[in-house]
Protein backbone atom coordinates (compact mmCIF):
# COMPACT_ATOMS: atom_id res chain seq x y z
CA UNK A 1 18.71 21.07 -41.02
CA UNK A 2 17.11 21.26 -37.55
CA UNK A 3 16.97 18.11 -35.61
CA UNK A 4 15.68 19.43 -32.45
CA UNK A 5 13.82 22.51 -30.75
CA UNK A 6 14.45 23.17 -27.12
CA UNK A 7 11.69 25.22 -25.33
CA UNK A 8 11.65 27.83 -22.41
CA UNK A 9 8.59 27.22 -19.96
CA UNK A 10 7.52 31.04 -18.63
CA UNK A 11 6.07 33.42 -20.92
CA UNK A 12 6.80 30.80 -24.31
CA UNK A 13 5.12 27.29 -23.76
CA UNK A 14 2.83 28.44 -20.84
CA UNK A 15 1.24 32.04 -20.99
CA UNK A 16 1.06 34.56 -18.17
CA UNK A 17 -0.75 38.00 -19.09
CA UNK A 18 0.29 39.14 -15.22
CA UNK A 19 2.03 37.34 -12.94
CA UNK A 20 2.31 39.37 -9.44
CA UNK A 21 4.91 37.32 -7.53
CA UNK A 22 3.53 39.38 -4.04
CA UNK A 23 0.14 37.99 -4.59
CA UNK A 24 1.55 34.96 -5.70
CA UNK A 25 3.46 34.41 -2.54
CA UNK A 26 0.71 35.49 -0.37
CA UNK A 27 -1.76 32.81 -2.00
CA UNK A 28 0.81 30.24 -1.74
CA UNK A 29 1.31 31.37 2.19
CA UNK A 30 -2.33 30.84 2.76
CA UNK A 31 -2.80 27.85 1.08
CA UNK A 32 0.06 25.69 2.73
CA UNK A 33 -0.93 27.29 6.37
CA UNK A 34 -4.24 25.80 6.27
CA UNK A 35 -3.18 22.52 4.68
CA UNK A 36 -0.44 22.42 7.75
CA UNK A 37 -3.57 23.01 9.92
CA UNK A 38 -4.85 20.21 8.60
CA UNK A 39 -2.40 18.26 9.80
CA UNK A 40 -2.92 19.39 13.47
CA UNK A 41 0.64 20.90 12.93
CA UNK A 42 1.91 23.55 15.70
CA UNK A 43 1.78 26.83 14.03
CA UNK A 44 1.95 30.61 14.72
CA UNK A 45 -0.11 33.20 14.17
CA UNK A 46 -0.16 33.98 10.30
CA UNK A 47 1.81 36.86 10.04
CA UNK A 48 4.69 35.09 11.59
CA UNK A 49 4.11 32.33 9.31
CA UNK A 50 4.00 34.31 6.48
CA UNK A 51 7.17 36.53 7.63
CA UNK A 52 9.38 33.82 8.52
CA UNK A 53 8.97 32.21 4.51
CA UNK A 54 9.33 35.67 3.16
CA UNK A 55 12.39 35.94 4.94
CA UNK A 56 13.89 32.82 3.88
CA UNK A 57 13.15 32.78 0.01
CA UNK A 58 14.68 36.67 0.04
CA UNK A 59 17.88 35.26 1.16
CA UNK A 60 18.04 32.26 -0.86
CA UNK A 61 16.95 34.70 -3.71
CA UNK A 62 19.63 37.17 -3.14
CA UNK A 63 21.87 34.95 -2.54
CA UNK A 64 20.73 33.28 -5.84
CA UNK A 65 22.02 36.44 -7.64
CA UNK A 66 24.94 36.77 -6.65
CA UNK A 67 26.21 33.56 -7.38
CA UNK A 68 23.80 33.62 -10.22
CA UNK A 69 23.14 29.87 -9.42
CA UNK A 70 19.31 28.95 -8.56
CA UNK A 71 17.63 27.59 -5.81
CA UNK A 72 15.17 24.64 -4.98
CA UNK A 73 11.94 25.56 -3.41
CA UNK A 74 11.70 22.30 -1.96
CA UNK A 75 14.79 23.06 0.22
CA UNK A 76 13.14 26.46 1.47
CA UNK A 77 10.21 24.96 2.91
CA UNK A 78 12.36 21.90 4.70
CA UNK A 79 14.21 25.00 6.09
CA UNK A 80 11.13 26.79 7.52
CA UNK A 81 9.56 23.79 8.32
CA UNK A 82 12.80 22.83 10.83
CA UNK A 83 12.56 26.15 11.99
CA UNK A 84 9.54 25.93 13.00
CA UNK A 85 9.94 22.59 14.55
CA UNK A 86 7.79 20.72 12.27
CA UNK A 87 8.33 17.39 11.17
CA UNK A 88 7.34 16.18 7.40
CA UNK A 89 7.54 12.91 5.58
CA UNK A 90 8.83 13.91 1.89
CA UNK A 91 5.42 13.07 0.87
CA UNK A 92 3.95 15.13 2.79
CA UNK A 93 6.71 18.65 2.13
CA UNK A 94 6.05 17.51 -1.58
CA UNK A 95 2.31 18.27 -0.96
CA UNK A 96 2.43 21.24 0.75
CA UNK A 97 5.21 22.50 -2.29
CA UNK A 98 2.87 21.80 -4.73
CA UNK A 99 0.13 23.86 -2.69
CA UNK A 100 2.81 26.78 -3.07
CA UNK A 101 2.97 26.58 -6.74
CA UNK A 102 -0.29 26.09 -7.24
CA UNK A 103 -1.37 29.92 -7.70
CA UNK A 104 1.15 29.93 -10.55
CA UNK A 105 -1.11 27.15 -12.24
CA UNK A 106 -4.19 28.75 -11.87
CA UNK A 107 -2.94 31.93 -13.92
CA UNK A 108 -1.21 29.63 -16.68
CA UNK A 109 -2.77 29.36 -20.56
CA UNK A 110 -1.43 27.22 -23.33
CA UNK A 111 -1.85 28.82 -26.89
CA UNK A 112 -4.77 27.14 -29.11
CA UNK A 113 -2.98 25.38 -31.35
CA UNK A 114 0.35 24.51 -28.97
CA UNK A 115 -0.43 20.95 -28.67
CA UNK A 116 -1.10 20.12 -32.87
CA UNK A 117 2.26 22.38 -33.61
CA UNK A 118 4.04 19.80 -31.19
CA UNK A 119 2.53 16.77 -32.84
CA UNK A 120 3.20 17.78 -36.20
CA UNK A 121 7.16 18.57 -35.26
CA UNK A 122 7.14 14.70 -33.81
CA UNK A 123 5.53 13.87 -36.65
CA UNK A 124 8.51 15.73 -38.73
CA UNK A 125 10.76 13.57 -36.25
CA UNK A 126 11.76 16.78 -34.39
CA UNK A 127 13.36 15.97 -31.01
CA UNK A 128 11.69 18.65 -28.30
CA UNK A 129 12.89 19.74 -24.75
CA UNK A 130 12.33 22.12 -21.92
CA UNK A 131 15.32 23.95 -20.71
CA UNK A 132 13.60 26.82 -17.92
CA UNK A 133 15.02 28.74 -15.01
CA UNK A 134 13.18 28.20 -12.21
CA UNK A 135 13.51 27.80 -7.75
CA UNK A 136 10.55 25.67 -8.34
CA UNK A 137 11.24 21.70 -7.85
CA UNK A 138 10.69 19.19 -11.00
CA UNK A 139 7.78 17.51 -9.48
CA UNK A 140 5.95 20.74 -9.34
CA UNK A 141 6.55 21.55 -12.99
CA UNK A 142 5.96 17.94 -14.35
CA UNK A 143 2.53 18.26 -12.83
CA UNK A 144 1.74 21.39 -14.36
CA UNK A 145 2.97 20.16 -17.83
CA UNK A 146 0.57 16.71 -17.11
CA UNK A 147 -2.12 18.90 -16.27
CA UNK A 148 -2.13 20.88 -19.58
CA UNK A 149 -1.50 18.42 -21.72
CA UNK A 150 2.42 18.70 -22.77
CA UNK A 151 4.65 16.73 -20.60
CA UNK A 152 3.97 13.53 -23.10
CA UNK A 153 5.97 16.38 -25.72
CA UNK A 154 9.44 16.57 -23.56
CA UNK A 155 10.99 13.19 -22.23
CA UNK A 156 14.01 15.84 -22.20
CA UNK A 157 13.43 18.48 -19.57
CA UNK A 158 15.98 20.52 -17.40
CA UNK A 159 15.13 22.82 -14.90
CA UNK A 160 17.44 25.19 -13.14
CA UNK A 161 16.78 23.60 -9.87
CA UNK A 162 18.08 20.76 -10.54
CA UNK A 163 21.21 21.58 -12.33
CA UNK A 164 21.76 24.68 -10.16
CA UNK A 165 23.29 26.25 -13.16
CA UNK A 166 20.93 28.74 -15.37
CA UNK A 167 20.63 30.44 -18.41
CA UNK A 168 22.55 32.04 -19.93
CA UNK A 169 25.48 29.87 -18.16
CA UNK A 170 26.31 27.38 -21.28
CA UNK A 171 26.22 24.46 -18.56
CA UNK A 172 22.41 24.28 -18.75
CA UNK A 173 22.26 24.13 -22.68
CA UNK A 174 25.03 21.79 -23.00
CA UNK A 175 23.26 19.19 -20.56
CA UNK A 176 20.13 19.46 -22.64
CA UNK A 177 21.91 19.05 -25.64
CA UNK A 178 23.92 16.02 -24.55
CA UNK A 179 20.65 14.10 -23.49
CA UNK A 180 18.93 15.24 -26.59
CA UNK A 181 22.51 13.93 -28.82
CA UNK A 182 22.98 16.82 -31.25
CA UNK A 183 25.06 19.33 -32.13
CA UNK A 184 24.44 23.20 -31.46
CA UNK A 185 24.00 24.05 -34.68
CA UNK A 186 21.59 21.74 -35.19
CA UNK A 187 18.74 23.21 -32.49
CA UNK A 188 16.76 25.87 -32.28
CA UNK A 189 15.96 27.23 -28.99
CA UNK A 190 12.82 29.97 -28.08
CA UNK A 191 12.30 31.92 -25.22
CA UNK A 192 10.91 35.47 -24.17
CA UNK A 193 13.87 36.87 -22.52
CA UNK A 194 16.85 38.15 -24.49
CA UNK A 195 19.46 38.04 -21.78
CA UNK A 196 18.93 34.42 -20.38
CA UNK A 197 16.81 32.94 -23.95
CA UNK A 198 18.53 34.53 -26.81
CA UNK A 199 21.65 35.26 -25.67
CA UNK A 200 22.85 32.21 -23.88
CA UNK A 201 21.31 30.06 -26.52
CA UNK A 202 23.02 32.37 -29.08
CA UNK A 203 26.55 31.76 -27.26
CA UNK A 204 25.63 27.93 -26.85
CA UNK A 205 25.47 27.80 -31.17
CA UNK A 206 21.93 27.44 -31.73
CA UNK A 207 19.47 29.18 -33.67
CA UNK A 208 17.37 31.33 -31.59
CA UNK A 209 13.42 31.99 -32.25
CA UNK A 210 12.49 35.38 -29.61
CA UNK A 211 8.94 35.00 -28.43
CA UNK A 212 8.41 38.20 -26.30
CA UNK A 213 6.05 38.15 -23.16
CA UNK A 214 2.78 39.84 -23.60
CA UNK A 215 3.65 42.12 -21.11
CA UNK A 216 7.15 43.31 -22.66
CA UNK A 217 5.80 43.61 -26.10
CA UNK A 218 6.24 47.43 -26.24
CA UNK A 219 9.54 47.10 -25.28
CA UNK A 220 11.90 47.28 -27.93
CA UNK A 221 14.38 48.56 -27.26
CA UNK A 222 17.33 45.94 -27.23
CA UNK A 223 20.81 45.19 -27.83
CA UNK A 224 20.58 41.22 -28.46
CA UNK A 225 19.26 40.45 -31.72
CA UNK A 226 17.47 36.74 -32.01
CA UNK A 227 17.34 34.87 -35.82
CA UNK A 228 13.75 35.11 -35.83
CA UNK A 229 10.86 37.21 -33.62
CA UNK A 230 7.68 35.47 -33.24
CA UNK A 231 4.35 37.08 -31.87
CA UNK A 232 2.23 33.31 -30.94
CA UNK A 233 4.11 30.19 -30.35
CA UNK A 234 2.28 28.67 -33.29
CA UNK A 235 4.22 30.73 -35.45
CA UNK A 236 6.99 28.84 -34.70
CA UNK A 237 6.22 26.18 -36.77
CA UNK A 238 6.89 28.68 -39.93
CA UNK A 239 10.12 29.14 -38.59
CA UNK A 240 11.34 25.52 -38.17
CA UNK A 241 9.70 23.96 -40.97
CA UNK A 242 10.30 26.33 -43.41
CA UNK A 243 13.82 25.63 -42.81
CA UNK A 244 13.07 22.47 -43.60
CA UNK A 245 14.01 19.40 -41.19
């Protein structure tokens, strides 16, 4: 009997048909230049501007890797912003943060019929959580979830940037798990990636649901196998209620 059903963010509750992280990065570069002109902030020409962030999110990102530990965008941008002698209130760096994520919300989608399948497994007394990697700060993500409609669904949410640690390190299921108060074997977890999703959750003891992203569909070659494959998110609910709760 299931108890709970812990969530990935990217690709499984919110939909991406083509995210370009380049374009992505560039939008985000524009967007937080003019809002810092705004502010009647001291600032270089764009390129600069644009090379000096590029430079520090590579090494933060590499260096990411290799301890396979991830970052906090929020720290990036209090690190350009002291390089380039400009002085914030957290308010403020918050703000201009968001205006670097923003892009990513633009080219988000939520499945018709997400938000009844998540009612109905409250309504089955389902506990439900987020557990994502991600450099970008909580604030960021809560917003995005508020905006479409699903943060009411997951008073349990971990990102990676907060805990550092990320799938499939076991540290970042076992924290959700503890604040959720269940057993492995008692959760299901479903994600698009079988490395980080299926695997870690796999070698955490939970039951694991693979929704793959639209854009890795005709991939299938793989060596992880998940309990169950899904095509929508809807057809989740098959999964976890058919199992009865």
């Amino acid at each position: 009997m299931f108890k709970a059903i812990l969530f990935d963010l990217a690709d499984t509750l919110l939909q991406f048909d083509h995210l370009d992280h380049r374009t992505l990065f560039l939008l985000g570069a524009k967007d937080t230049y003019r809002h810092l002109h705004g502010l009647d902030a001291a600032l270089p020409e764009f390129e600069i501007y644009t090379r000096i962030h590029f430079r520090a999110f590579r090494r933060k990102y590499i260096w990411s890797n290799i301890r396979r530990r991830d970052f906090n965008v929020n720290d990036v941008i209090c690190q350009v912003l002291s390089k380039l002698n400009i002085s914030l209130s957290q308010d403020e760096i918050s703000a201009l943060v968001w205006r670097w994520y923003k892009p990513v919300v633009r080219r988000a989608t939520v499945e018709p019929g997400t938000h009844a399948m998540l009612r109905e497994f409250q309504r089955q007394g389902l506990k439900l959580a987020i557990v994502s990697n991600t450099c970008a700060p909580d604030y960021c993500l809560d917003r995005h979830l508020e905006r479409e409609k699903l943060l009411e669904f997951f008073p349990i949410r971990i990102y990676s940037s907060n805990t550092i640690y990320r799938k499939p390190h076991p540290v970042i299921f076992r924290v959700a798990l503890e604040q959720l108060g269940i057993s492995p074997e008692q959760a299901v977890f479903v994600g698009d990636t079988l490395g980080a999703d299926i695997q870690g959750a796999r070698r955490a003891g939970m039951t694991t649901v693979w929704k793959p992203a639209l854009r890795t569909r005709t991939t299938r070659k793989r060596r992880v196998r998940p309990d169950h494959e899904i095509e929508k998110i809807i057809e989740l609910a098959d999964v976890v209620l058919g199992c009865g709760v």
